[in-house]
Each structure stands twice: as C-alpha cells, then as structure tokens.
Protein backbone atom coordinates (compact mmCIF):
# COMPACT_ATOMS: atom_id res chain seq x y z
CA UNK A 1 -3.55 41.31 4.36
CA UNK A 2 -0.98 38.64 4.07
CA UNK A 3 1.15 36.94 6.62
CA UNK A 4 3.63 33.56 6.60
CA UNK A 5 3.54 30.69 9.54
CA UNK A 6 6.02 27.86 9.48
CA UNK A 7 3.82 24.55 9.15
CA UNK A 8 5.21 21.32 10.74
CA UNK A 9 4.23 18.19 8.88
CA UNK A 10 5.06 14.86 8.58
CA UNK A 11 8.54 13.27 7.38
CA UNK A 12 9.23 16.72 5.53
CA UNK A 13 11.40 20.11 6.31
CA UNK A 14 9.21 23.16 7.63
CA UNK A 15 7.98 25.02 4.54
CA UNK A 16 7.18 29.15 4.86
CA UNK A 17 3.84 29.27 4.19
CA UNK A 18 1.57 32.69 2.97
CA UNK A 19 -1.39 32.93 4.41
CA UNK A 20 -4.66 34.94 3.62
CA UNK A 21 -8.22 36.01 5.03
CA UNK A 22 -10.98 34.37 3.51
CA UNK A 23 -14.77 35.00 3.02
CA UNK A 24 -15.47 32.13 4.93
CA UNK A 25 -13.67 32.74 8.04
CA UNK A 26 -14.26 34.80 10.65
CA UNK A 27 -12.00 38.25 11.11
CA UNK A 28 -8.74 37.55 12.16
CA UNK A 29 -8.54 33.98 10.86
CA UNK A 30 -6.08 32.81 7.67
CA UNK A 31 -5.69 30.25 5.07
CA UNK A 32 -2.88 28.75 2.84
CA UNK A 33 -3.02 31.33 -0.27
CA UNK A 34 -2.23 28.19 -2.23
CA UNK A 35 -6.09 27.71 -1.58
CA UNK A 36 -7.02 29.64 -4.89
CA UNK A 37 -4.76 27.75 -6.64
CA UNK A 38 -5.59 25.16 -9.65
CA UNK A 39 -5.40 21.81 -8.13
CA UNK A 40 -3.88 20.46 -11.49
CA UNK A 41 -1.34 23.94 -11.42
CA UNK A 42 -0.49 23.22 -8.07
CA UNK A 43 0.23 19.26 -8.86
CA UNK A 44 2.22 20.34 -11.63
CA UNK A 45 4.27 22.79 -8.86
CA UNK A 46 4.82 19.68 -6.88
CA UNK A 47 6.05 16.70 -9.68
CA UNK A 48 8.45 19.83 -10.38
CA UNK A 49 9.89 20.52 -7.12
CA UNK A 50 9.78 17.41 -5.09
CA UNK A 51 11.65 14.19 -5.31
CA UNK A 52 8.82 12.00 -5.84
CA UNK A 53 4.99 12.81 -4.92
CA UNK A 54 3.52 10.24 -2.58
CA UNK A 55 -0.56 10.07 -3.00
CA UNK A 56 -1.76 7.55 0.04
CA UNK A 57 -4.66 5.82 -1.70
CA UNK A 58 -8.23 6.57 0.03
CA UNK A 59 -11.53 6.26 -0.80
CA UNK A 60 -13.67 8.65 1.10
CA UNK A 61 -13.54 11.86 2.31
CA UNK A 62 -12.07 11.44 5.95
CA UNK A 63 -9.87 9.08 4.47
CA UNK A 64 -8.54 12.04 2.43
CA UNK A 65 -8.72 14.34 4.95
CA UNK A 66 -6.22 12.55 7.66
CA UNK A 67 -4.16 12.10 4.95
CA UNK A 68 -4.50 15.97 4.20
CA UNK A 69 -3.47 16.63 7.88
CA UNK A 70 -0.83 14.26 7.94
CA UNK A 71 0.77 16.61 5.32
CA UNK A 72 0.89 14.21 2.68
CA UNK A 73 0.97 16.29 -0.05
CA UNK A 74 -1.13 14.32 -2.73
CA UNK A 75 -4.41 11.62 -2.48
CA UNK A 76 -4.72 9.06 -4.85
CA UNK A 77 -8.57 8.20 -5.05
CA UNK A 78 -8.74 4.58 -5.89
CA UNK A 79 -11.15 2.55 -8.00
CA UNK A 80 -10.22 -0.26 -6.21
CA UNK A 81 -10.42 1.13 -2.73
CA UNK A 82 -13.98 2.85 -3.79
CA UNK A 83 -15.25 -0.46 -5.51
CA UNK A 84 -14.70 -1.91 -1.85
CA UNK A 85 -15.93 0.82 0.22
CA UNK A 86 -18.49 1.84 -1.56
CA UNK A 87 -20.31 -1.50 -3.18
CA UNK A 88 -18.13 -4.36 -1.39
CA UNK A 89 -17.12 -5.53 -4.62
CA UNK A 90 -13.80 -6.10 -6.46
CA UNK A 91 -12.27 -3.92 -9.22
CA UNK A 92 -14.23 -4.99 -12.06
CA UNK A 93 -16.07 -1.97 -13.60
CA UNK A 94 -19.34 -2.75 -11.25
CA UNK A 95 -19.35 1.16 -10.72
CA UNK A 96 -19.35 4.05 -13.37
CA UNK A 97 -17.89 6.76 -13.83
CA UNK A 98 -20.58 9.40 -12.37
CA UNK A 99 -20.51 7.26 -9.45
CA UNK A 100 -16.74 7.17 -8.79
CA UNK A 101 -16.89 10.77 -9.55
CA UNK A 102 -19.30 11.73 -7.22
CA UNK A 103 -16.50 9.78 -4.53
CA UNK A 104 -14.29 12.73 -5.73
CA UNK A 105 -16.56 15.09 -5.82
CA UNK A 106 -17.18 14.91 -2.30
CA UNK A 107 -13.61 14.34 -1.40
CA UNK A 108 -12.54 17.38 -2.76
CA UNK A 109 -15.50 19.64 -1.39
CA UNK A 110 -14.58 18.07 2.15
CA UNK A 111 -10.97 18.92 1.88
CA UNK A 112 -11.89 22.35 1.34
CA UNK A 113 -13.60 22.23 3.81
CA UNK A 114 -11.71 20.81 6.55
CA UNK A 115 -8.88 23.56 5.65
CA UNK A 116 -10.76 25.74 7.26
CA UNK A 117 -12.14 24.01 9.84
CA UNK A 118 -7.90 23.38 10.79
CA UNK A 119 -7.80 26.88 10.30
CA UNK A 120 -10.22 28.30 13.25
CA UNK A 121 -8.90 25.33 15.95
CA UNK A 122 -11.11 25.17 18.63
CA UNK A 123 -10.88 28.34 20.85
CA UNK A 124 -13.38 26.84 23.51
CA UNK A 125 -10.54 23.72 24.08
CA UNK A 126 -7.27 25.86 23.53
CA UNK A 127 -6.53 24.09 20.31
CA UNK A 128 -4.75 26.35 18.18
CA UNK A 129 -5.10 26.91 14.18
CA UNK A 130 -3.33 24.87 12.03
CA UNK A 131 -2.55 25.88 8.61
CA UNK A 132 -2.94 22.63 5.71
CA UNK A 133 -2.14 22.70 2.25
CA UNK A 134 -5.06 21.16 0.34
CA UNK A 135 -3.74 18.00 -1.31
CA UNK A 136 -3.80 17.25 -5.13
CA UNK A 137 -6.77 14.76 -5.93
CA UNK A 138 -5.72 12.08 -8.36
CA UNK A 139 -8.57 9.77 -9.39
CA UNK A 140 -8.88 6.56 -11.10
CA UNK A 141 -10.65 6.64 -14.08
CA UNK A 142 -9.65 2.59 -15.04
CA UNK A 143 -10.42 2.53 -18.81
CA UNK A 144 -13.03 5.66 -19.17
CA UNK A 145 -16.17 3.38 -18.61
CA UNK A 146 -16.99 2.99 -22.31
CA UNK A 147 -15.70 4.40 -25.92
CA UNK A 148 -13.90 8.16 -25.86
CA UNK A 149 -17.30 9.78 -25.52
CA UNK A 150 -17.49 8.01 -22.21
CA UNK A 151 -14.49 9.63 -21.70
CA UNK A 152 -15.28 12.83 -22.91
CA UNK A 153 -18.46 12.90 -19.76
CA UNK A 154 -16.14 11.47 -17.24
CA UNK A 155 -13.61 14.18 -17.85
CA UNK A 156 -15.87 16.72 -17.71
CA UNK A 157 -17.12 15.02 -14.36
CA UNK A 158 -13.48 14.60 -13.48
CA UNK A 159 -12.45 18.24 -13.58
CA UNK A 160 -15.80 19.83 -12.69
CA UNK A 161 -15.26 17.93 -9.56
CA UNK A 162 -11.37 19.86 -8.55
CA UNK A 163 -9.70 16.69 -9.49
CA UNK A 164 -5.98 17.21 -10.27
CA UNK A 165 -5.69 13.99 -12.14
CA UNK A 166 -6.96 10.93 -13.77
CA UNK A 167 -5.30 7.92 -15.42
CA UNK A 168 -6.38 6.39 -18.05
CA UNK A 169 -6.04 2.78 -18.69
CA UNK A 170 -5.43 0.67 -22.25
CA UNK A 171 -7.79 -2.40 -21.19
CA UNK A 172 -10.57 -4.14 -22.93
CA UNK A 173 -13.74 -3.43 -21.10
CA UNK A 174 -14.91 -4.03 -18.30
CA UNK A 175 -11.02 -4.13 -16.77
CA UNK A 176 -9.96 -5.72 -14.13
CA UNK A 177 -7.67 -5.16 -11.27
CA UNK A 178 -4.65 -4.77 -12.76
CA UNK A 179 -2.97 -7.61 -10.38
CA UNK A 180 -6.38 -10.07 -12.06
CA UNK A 181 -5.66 -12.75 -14.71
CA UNK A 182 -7.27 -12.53 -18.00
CA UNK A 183 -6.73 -8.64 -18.81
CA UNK A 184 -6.94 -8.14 -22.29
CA UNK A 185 -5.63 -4.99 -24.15
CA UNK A 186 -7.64 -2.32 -26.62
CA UNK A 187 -5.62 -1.04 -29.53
CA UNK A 188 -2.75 1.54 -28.92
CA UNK A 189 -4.79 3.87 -31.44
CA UNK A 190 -7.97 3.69 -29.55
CA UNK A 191 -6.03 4.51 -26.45
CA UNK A 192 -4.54 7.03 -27.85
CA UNK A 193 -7.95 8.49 -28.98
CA UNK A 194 -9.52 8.55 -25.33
CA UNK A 195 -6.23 10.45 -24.28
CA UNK A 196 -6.58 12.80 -27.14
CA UNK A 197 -10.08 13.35 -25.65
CA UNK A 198 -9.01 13.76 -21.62
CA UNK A 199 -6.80 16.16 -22.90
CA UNK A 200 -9.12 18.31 -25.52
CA UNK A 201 -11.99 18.33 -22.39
CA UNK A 202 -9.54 19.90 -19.51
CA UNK A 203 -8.87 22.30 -22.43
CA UNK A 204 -11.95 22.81 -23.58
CA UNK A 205 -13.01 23.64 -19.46
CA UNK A 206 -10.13 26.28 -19.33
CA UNK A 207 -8.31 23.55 -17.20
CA UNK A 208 -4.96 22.99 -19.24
CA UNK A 209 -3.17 21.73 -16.29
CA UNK A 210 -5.10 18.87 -16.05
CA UNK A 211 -2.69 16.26 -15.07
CA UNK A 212 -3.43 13.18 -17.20
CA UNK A 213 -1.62 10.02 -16.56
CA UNK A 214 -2.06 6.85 -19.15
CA UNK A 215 -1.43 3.01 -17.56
CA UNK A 216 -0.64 0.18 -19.69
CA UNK A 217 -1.16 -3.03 -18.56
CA UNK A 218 1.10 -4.43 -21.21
CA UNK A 219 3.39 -6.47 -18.75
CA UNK A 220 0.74 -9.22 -18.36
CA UNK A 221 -2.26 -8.82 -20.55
CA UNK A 222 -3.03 -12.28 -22.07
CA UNK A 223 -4.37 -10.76 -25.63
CA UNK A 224 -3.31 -7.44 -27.20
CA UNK A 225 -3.02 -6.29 -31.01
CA UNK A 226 0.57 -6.69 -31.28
CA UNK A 227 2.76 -9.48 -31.33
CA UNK A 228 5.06 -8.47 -28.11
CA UNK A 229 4.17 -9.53 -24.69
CA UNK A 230 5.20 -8.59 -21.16
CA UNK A 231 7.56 -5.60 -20.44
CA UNK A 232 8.20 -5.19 -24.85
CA UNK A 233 4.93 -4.65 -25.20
CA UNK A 234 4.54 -1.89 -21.67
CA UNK A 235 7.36 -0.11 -22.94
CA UNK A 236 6.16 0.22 -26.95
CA UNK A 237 2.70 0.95 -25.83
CA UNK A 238 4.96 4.06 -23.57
CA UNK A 239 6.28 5.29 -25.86
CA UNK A 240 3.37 5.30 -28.46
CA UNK A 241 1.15 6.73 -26.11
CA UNK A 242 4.05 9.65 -25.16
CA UNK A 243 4.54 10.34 -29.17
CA UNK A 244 1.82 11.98 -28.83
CA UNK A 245 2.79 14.61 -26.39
CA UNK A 246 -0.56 14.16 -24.08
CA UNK A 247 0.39 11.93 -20.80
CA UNK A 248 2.26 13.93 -18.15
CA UNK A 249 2.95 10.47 -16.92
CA UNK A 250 3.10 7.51 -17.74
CA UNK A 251 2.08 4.23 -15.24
CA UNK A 252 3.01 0.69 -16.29
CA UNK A 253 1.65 -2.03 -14.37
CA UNK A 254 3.61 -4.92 -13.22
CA UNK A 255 2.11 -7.77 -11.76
CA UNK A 256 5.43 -8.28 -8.96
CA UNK A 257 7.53 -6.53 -6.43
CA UNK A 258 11.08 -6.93 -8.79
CA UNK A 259 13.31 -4.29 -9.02
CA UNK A 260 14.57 -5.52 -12.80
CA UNK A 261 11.74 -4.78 -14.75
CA UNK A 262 10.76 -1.27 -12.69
CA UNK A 263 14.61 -0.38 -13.60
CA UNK A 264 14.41 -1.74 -17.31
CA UNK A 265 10.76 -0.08 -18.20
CA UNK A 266 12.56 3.23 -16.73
CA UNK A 267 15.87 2.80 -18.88
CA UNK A 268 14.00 2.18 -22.12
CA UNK A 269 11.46 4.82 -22.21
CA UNK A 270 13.86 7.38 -21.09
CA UNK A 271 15.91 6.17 -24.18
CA UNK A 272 13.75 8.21 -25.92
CA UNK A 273 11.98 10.23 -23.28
CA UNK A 274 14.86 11.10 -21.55
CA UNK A 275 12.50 13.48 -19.57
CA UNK A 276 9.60 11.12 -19.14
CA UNK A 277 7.82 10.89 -15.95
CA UNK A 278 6.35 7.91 -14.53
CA UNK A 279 3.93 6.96 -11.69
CA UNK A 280 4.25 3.83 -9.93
CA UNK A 281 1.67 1.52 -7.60
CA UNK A 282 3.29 0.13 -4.58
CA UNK A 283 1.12 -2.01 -4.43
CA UNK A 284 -0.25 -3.70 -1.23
CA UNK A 285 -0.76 -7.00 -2.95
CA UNK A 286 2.93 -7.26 -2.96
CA UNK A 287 3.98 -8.75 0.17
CA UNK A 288 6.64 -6.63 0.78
CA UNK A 289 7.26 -7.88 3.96
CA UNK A 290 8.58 -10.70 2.61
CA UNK A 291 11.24 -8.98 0.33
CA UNK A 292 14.43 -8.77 1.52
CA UNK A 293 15.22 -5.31 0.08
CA UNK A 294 12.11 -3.61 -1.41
CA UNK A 295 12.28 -0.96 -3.25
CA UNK A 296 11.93 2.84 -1.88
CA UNK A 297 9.85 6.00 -2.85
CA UNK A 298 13.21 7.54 -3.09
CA UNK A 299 14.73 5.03 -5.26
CA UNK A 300 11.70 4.96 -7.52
CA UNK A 301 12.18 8.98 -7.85
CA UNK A 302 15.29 9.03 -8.60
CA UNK A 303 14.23 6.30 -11.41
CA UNK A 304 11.99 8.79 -13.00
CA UNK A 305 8.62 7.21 -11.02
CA UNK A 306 7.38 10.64 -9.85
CA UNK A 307 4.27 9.79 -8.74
CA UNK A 308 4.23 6.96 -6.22
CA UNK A 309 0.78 5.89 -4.25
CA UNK A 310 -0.30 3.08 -2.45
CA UNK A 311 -3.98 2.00 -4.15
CA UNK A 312 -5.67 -0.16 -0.94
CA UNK A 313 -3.32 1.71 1.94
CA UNK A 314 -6.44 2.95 3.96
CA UNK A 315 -8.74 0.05 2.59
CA UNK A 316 -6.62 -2.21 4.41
CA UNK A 317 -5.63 0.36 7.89
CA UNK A 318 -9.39 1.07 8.00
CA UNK A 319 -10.51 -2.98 8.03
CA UNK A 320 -7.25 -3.58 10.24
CA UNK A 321 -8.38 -1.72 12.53
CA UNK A 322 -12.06 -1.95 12.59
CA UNK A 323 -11.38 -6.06 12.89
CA UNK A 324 -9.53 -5.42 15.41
CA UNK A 325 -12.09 -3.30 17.58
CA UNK A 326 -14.55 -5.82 16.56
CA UNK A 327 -12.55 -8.53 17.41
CA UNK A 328 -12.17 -7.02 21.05
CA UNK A 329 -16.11 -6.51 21.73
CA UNK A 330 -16.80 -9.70 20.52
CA UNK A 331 -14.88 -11.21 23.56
CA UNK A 332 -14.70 -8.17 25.91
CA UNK A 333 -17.43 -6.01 25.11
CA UNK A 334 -17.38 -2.15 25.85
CA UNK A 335 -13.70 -2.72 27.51
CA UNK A 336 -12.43 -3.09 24.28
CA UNK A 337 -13.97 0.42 23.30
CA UNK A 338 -12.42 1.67 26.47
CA UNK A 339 -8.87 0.60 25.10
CA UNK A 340 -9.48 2.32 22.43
CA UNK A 341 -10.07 5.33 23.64
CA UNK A 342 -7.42 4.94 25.79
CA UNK A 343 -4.83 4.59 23.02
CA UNK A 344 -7.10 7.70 21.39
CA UNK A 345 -6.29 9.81 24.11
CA UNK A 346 -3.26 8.98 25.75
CA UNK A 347 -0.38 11.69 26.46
CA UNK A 348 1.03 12.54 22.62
CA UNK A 349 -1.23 11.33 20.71
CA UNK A 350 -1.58 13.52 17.52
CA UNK A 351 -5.26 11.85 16.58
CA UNK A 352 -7.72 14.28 14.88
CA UNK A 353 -10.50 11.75 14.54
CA UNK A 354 -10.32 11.32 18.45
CA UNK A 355 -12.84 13.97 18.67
CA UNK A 356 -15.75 14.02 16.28
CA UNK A 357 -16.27 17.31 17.52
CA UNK A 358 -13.05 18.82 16.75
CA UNK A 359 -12.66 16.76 13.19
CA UNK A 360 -16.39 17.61 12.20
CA UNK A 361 -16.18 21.09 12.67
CA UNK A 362 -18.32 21.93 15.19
CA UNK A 363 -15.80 25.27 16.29
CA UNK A 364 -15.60 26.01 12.69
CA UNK A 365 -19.84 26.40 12.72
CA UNK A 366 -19.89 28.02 15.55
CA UNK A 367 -17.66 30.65 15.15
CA UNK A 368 -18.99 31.42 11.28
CA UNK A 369 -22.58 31.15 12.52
CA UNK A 370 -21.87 34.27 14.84
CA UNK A 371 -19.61 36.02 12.17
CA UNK A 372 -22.23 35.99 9.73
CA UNK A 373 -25.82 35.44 11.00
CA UNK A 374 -28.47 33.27 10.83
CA UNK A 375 -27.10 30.12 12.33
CA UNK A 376 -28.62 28.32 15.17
CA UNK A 377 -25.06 27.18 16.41
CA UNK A 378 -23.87 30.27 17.14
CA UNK A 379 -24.03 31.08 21.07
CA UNK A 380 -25.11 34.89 20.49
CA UNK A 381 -28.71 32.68 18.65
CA UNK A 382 -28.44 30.82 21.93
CA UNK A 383 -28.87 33.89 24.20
CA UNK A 384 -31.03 36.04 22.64
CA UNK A 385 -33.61 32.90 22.42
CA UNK A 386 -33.02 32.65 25.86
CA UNK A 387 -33.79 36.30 26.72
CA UNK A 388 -36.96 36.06 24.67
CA UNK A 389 -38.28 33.19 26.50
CA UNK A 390 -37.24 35.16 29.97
CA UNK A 391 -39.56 38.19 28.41
C-alpha cells in the first residue's frame, strides 16, 4: 500500500511525497519510501537536482534532528562542533575516529528514529503526523586519524554507521582547525592514497555511492611539498586530487570571507573540470556581519559550490542560547525559566523541543507497545495490571 502527502517545509516549494507502511509502525501509519533508500544514493539524488545542498552543522543527535524537521535536507556532522560538545576542546585531533564515529553513529540511528516518531504525532494531544525526509549525514573525517589504514577502519566505521559522506583532509597530523595558524600539508600522493582507500572501502561494503569529498588546505598552509603557496597551490592540489576520478567534491579552505578567491578557485578548476563540484564552509568565524555584501548559498551554487554547510551553526545557537537562560537565572531565578517557556509556547510557535514528551517519543512507544506486545507503556499493560490487582 502506497499513498502521496504534500510536506510543507522550510524556505522550499511543497514536494509530492510517497509514502509506505512500515514494520515499525502501527496499522494505518506511513513513512517517506525514501526511508529504504541509500543515504549516499539519496545524497547523490540531491547534489543532482537541487541548486546547492545546505548541511547545518550539528553535533549531536537532537541537533540533527531539528534540523531534520526543519526540512533541511542535509547535516553536516562537524569535528569541530563534536570536539566542543563532546570533550570541550578545540579542533586539534584530541578525538579519534571511533569516537567521532560513534557521534554519527548515533545521529543517524536517532534520525531514523525520530521519522517515525513524526510519523505517529501524538493522537492523545491532536497533533497530527508529519511526514520527514531523513537527511543525508555528512561527517568530518579531518585527515583520517593516522596513515590510509587509519583510513581504511574509519571508513568502514564511517559507512557502517549510514553516513552519506566524509571529507578527507590533506594535513600533516594532528590538523588543526582549518581557520588555525601553523597547518602544514602531507604530500598530494599520500593524499591521494587515503582517497584511493575511502573509495576502495565504500566499495568493498557494497556502498558505491559513498559520497567522498577531499579538502585542501592549500590556501594557507605554512609548509607543503611544492613550491606554490596560497590559492596556486589549493587549486593544483584540486585538480591532482580530481585526476584521479575519486572526490565527488572537492572543498578548499580559505582562511577569509572574499568573494575573489571563492570565484577564482571555481574558474580554474572548472578549466579543466568543467563539471567539478565543490563544497564550501560558510564559516562562522567569518564575521559576516560585518561584510557589506556577503556572499549567498545561491551565488556559491551557481559557482559550482554544491555543498554549502555552516561547521559551528548549532555550537554557537545552542551556547547562545543556553548563556542566555543562564544569564537570566543568575539575576532572576526561575522567572527567567518562565520566559522561556513563555516564548516556548506562545501562539505560533512551531517548537518541537517544547515538549520532551512529544520530541522523545513517548506517543511513538506507546502506540508500538500496544501494536506489538510486551511493552509496559502501552495502556492495554496498564489495565490488565490493574484488573489483576482488582482480582
């Protein structure tokens, strides 16, 4: 059985939507059919058919999941963002790679997850299904956490995990950030060789869709093999790297907001690579508040930048507004709770998180639980313990 809805989400034109029964819903309940799809395949489906792909950059799984029901149709899981979250630390290889896996690991099983909890609402409240896509998962992988059979593990972690992506990076370890002074560069064959193994593991797993990305930090490394420096050396390192027919993008670094050399790392590579794809960090430690004209997603799509994300967007919305609730209590105590939940539930507020209940969910256990047995949330549990204890 098969039906279509028309799904509302952000910024974006209604798209027709098929949806399916699944195992893990109760009768009469659907889900996206895209659900069975290859995360990679269905990445791949997107860089094709949309302008530019937008990945807001998380770091945990509710992170992901707003994002998800948002309808933002990619995540970008950051290193940077994770390093933060996860060990309060900058972005200096202090984590590995089964660690930063395990971040997308759980991300992915949660986004799953929350599709169906969207899916059953919550009858009990009169909240009504709604239908999400399941986002892409694009992780960092900075520079593969040791030599190419460090890559070769991480991969396999990668893709055993539902990523749809990882980027690979052509710094001397450990890297750094790459908006950090002192970033040194490995050699363009060695780079190549940890590509060459991304690729032959997502193979090798039946996963040839694996989106790999490579990142050169070219623009302002301080010490690299060749002689060229700054956006020369980005660009040959490009085009090296896309010789060899492996990235499906490719992400160059710069350390500033300019337009000139986004435009000129574009022109060149496409010189050659007139159908080279790029993906491109807006990055927040641009002050882009401060630039009189900064460039758009749009603009950067129609450049060729196809994948655009935002590495420390929640890191810095979640500590905005956690500061600011702190800030409150410090001086007002519990009132400045009470705001919040004012501005939580006031009149037209689309907020899922409003209600742990809802964004846990607590409907979605509930209802399965009585569908399919043996759950002490389900209700029918409920009143047969208490006939038992009437008897």
């Amino acid at each position: 059985m098969t039906t279509e809805t028309t799904v509302r989400t952000s910024d974006r034109a209604p798209d027709t939507v098929e949806l399916v029964p699944s195992a893990l819903l109760p009768e009469g309940y659907v889900i996206p059919a895209s659900r069975s799809i290859d995360p990679s395949t269905r990445m791949r489906q997107l860089l094709d058919s949309e302008p530019f792909l937008f990945g807001p950059g998380v770091y945990d799984p509710q992170g992901a999941e707003l994002a998800m029901y948002y309808g933002f149709k990619a995540v970008y899981f950051s290193g940077y963002s994770f390093a933060i979250g996860h060990l309060g630390t900058t972005d200096m290889d202090l984590y590995t790679g089964p660690e930063i896996a395990d971040g997308a690991r759980r991300t992915v099983s949660a986004l799953r997850k929350f599709q169906l909890t969207m899916a059953v609402g919550d009858p009990e409240k009169g909240v009504k299904p709604k239908h999400l896509e399941i986002p892409p998962v694009v992780v960092d992988m900075d520079g593969g956490y040791g030599n190419l059979f460090n890559v070769q593990r991480t991969t396999e972690l990668f893709v055993g995990a539902g990523a749809a992506a990882a980027h690979l990076e052509d710094q001397v370890l450990p890297k750094r950030c790459g908006h950090i002074g002192g970033k040194a560069l490995i050699s363009a064959d060695e780079m190549i060789g940890k590509l060459r193994m991304a690729r032959a593991v997502a193979d090798d797993l039946g996963h040839p869709d694996f989106v790999v990305i490579a990142r050169t930090d070219g623009v302002s490394a301080i010490d690299a093999p060749e002689k060229e420096r700054g956006i020369e050396l980005a660009v040959e390192r490009a085009l090296r790297y896309l010789d060899t027919g492996i990235p499906d993008l490719v992400w160059c670094e710069l350390p500033t907001s300019e337009r000139e050399p986004i435009e000129r790392f574009a022109d060149q590579v496409h010189r050659r690579f007139p159908d080279a794809r790029f993906a491109f960090n807006w990055s927040s430690s641009f002050k882009w508040f401060n630039d009189p004209d900064p460039i758009t997603f749009a603009q950067l799509g129609e450049l060729g930048y196809r994948f655009v994300f935002i590495t420390l967007g929640a890191q810095h919305a979640m500590a905005h507004g956690l500061s600011t609730l702190l800030q409150g209590m410090s001086e007002k105590q519990e009132q400045a709770y009470i705001e919040l939940q004012r501005k939580e539930w006031a009149a037209g507020q689309d907020l899922p998180s409003k209600s742990h209940h809802f964004f846990s969910g607590v409907p979605y256990h509930q209802l399965v639980g009585e569908s399919l047995g043996g759950s002490r949330l389900g209700s029918k549990f409920q009143e047969k313990l208490a006939e038992e204890r009437v008897v």
